[in-house]
C-alpha atoms as a PDB file:
ATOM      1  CA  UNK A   1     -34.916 -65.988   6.107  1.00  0.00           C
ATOM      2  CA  UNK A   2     -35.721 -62.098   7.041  1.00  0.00           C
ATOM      3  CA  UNK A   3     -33.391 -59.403   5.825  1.00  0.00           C
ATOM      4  CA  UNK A   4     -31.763 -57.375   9.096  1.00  0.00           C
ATOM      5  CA  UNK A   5     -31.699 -54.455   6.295  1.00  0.00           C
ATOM      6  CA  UNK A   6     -33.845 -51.824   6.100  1.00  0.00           C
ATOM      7  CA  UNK A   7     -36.199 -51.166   3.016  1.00  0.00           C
ATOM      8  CA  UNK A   8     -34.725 -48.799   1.032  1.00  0.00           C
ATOM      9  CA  UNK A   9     -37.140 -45.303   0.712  1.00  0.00           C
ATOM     10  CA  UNK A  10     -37.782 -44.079  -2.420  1.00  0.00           C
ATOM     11  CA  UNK A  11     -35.199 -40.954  -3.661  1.00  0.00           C
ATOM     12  CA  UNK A  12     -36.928 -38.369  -3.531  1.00  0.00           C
ATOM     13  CA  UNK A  13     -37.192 -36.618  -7.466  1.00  0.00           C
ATOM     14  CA  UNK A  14     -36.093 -33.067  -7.678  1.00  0.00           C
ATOM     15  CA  UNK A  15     -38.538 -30.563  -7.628  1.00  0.00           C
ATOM     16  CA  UNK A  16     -38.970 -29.162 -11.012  1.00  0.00           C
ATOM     17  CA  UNK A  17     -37.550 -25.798 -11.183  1.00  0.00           C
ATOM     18  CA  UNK A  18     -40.373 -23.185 -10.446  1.00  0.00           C
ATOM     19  CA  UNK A  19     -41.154 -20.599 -13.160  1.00  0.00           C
ATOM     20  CA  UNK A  20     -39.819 -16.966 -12.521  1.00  0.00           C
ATOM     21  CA  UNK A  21     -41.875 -14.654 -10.587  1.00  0.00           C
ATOM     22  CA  UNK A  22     -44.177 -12.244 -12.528  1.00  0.00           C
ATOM     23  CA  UNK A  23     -42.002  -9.131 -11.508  1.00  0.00           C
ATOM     24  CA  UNK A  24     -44.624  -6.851 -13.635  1.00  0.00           C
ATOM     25  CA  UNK A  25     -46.516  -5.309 -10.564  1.00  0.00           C
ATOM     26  CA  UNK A  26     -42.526  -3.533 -10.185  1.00  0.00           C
ATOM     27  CA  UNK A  27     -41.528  -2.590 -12.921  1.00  0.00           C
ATOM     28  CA  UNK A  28     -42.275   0.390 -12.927  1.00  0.00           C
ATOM     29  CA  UNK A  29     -41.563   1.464  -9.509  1.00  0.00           C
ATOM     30  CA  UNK A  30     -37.990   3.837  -9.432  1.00  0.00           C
ATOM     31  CA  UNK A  31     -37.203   3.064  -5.983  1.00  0.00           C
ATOM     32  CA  UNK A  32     -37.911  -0.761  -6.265  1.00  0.00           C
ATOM     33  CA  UNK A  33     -35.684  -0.951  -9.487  1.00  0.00           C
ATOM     34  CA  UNK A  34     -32.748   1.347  -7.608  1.00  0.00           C
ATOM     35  CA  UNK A  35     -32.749  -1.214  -4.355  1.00  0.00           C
ATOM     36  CA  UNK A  36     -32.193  -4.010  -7.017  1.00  0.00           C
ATOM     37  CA  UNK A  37     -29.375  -1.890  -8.892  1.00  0.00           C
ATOM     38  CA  UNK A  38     -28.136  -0.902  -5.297  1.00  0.00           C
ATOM     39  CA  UNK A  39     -28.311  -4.658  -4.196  1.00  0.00           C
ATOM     40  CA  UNK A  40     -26.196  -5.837  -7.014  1.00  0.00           C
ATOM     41  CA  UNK A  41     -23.576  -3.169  -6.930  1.00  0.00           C
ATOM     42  CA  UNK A  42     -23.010  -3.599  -2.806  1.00  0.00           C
ATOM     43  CA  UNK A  43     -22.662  -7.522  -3.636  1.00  0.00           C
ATOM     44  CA  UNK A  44     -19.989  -6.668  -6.061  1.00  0.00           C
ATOM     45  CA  UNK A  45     -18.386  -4.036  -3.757  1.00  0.00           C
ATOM     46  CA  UNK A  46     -18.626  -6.786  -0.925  1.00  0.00           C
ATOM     47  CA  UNK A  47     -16.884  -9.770  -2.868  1.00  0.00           C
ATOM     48  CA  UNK A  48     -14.269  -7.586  -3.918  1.00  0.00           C
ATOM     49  CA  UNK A  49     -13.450  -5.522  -0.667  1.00  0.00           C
ATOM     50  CA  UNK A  50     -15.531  -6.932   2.435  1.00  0.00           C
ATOM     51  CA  UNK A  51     -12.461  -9.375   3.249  1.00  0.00           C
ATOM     52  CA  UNK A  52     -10.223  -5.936   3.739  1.00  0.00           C
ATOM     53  CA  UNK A  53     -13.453  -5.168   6.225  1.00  0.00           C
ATOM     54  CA  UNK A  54     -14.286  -2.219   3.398  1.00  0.00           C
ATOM     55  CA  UNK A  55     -17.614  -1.703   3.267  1.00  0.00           C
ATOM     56  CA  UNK A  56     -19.733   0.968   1.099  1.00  0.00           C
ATOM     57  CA  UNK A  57     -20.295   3.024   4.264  1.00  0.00           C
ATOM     58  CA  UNK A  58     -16.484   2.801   5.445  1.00  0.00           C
ATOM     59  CA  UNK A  59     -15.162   3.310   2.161  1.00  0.00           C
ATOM     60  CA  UNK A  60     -17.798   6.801   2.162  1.00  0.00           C
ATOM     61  CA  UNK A  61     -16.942   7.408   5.163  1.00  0.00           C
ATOM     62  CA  UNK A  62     -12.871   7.507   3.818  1.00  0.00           C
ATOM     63  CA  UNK A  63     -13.220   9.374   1.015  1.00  0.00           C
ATOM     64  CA  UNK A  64     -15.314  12.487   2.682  1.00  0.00           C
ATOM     65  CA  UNK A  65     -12.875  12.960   5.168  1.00  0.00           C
ATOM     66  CA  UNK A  66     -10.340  12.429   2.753  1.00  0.00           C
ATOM     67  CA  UNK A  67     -11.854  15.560   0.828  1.00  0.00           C
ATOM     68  CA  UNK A  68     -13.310  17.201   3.808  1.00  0.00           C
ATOM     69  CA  UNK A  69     -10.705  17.480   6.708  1.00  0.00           C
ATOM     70  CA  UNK A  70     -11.762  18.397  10.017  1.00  0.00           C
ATOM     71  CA  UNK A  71     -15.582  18.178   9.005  1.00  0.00           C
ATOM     72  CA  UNK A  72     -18.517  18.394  12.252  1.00  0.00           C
ATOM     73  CA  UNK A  73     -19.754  14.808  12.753  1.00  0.00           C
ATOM     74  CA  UNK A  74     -23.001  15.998  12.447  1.00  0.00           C
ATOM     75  CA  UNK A  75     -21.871  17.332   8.902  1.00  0.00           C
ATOM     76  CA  UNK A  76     -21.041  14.131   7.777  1.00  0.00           C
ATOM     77  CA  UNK A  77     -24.140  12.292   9.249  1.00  0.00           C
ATOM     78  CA  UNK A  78     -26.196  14.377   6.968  1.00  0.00           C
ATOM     79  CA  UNK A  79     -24.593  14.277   3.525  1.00  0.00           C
ATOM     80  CA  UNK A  80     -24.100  10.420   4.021  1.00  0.00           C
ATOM     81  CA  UNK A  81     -28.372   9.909   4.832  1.00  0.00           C
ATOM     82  CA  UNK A  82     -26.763   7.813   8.001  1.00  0.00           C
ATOM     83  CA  UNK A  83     -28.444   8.343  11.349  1.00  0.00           C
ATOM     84  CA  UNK A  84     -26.126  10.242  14.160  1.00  0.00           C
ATOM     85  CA  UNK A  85     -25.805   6.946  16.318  1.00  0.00           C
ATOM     86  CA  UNK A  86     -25.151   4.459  13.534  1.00  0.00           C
ATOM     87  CA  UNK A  87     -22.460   6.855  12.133  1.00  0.00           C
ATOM     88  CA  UNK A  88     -21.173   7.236  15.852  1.00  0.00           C
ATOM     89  CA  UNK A  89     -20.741   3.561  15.978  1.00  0.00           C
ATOM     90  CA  UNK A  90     -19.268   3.756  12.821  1.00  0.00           C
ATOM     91  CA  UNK A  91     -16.441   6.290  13.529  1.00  0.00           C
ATOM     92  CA  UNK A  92     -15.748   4.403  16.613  1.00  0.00           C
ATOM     93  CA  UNK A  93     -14.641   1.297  15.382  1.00  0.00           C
ATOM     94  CA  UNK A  94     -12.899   3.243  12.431  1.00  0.00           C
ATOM     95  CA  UNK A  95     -11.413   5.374  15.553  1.00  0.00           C
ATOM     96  CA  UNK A  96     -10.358   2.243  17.546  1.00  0.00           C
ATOM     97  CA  UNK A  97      -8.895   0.550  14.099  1.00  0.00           C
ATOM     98  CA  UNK A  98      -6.647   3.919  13.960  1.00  0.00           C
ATOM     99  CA  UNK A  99      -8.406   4.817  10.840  1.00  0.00           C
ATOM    100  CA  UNK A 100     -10.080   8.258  11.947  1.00  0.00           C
ATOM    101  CA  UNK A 101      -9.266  10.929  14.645  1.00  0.00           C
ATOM    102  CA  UNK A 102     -12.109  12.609  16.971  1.00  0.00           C
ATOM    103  CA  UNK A 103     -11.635  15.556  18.078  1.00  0.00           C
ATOM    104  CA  UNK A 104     -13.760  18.559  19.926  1.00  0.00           C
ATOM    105  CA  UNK A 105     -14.424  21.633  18.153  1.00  0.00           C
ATOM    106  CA  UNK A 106     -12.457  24.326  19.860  1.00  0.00           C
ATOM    107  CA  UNK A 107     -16.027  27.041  18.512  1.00  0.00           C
ATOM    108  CA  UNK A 108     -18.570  24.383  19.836  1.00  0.00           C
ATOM    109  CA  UNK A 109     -17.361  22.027  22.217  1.00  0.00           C
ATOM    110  CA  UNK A 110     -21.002  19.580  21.844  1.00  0.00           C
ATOM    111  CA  UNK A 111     -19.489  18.568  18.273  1.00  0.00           C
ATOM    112  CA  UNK A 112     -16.671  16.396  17.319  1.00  0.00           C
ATOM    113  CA  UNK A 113     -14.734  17.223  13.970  1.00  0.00           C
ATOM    114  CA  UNK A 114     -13.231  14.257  12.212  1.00  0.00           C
ATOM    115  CA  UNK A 115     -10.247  13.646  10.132  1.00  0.00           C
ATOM    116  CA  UNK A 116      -8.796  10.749   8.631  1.00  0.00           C
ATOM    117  CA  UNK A 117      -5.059   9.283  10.023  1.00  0.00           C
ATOM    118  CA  UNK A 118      -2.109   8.600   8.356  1.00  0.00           C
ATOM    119  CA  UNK A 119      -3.432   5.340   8.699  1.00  0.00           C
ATOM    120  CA  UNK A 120      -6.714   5.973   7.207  1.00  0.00           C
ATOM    121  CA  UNK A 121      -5.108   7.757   4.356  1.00  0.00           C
ATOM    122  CA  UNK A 122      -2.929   5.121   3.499  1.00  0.00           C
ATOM    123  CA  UNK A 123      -5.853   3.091   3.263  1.00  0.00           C
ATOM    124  CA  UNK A 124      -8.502   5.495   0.851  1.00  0.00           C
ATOM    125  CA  UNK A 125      -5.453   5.738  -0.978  1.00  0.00           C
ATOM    126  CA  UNK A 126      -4.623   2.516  -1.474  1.00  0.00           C
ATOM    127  CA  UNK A 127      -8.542   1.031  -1.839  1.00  0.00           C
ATOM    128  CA  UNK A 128      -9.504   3.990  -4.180  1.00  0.00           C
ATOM    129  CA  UNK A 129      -7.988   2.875  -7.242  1.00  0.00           C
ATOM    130  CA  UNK A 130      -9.746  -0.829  -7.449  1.00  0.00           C
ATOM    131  CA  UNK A 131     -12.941   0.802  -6.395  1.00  0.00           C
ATOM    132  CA  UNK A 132     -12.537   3.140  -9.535  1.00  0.00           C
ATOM    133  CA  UNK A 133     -12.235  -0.055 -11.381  1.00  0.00           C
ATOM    134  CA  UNK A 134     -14.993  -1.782 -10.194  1.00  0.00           C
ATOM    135  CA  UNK A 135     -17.095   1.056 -10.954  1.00  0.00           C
ATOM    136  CA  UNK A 136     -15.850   0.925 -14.039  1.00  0.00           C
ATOM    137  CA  UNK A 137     -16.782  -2.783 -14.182  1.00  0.00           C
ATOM    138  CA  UNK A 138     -19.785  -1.673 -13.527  1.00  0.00           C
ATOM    139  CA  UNK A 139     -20.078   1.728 -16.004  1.00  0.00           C
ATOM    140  CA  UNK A 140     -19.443  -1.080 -18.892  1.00  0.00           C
ATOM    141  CA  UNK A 141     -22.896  -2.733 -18.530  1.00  0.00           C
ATOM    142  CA  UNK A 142     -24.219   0.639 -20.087  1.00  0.00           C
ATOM    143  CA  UNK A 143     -23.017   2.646 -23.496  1.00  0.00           C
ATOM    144  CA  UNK A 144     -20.938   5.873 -22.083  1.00  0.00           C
ATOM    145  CA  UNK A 145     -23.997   8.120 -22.791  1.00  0.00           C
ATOM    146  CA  UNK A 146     -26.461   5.421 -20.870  1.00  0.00           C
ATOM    147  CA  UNK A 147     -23.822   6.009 -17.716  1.00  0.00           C
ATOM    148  CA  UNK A 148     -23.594   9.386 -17.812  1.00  0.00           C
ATOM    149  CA  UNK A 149     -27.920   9.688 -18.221  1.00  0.00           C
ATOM    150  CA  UNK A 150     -27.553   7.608 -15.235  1.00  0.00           C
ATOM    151  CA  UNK A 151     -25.199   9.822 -13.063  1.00  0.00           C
ATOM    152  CA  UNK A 152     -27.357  12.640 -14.389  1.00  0.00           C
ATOM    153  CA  UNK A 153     -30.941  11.036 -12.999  1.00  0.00           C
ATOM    154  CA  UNK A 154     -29.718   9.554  -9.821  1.00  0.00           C
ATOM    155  CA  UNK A 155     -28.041  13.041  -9.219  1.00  0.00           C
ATOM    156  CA  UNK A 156     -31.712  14.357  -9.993  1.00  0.00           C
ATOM    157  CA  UNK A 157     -33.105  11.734  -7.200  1.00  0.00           C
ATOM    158  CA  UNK A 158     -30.446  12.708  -4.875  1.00  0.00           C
ATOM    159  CA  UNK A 159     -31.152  15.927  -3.363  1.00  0.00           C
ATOM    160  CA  UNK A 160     -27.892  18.189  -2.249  1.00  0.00           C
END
């Protein structure tokens, strides 16, 4: 008498687990080593605020126009490093979530100057303080002199 069943395959074994990368030929490179520090920072910023829809370049976004009221699009394009049209698309959806006003400059009618709303105040002011904290979080992984040589050396990296 035949079986109707079908032979069983073999399980397949687990592929041993593949030794780490040689990461040497990297090591030394300063803008490799800041992506990697930048990576794992933004993934930590993400868990914490991306279901709020913060994001790194929102929440920058916030707090300049929180400090900087009324400041030339333009202005703002250039001290974030974002591209005009990327920060246009930007402030539009933080425009059409109520979160930042538009308006023309009354001395140069080509440029817009920006401003937060009571909305997006509410909002920097409410996100601010667990941001603080999760840079803290962070600040912790390093002695209090290693952060503040860090500060220091990115500010060095970071031109004005």
């Amino acid at each position: 008498m035949t079986s109707a069943l079908p032979e069983a395959t073999p399980r397949r074994r687990a592929a041993p687990a593949a030794p780490p990368l040689d990461m040497a030929p990297l090591a030394g490179h300063v803008g490799f080593l800041l992506r990697l520090a930048q990576q794992q920072v933004f993934d930590e910023f993400h868990r914490g605020f991306g279901q709020a829809g913060i994001t790194p370049a929102r929440y920058s976004v916030l707090a300049l126009l929180h400090a900087n009221p009324d400041v030339p699009q333009a202005r703002l394009a250039e001290a974030l490093r974002i591209k005009p049209p990327n920060l246009a698309v930007l402030l539009a959806e933080m425009a059409a979530q109520g979160l930042v006003d538009r308006r023309v400059d009354a001395t140069n009618r080509r440029a817009n100057l920006l401003r937060l709303t009571a909305a997006g105040r509410t909002l920097y002011g409410r996100v601010t303080p667990e941001i603080l904290a999760m840079e803290q979080q962070v600040a912790h992984r390093l002695t209090r002199a290693q952060y503040a040589t860090l500060l220091k050396l990115l500010a060095k990296l970071s031109p004005p």
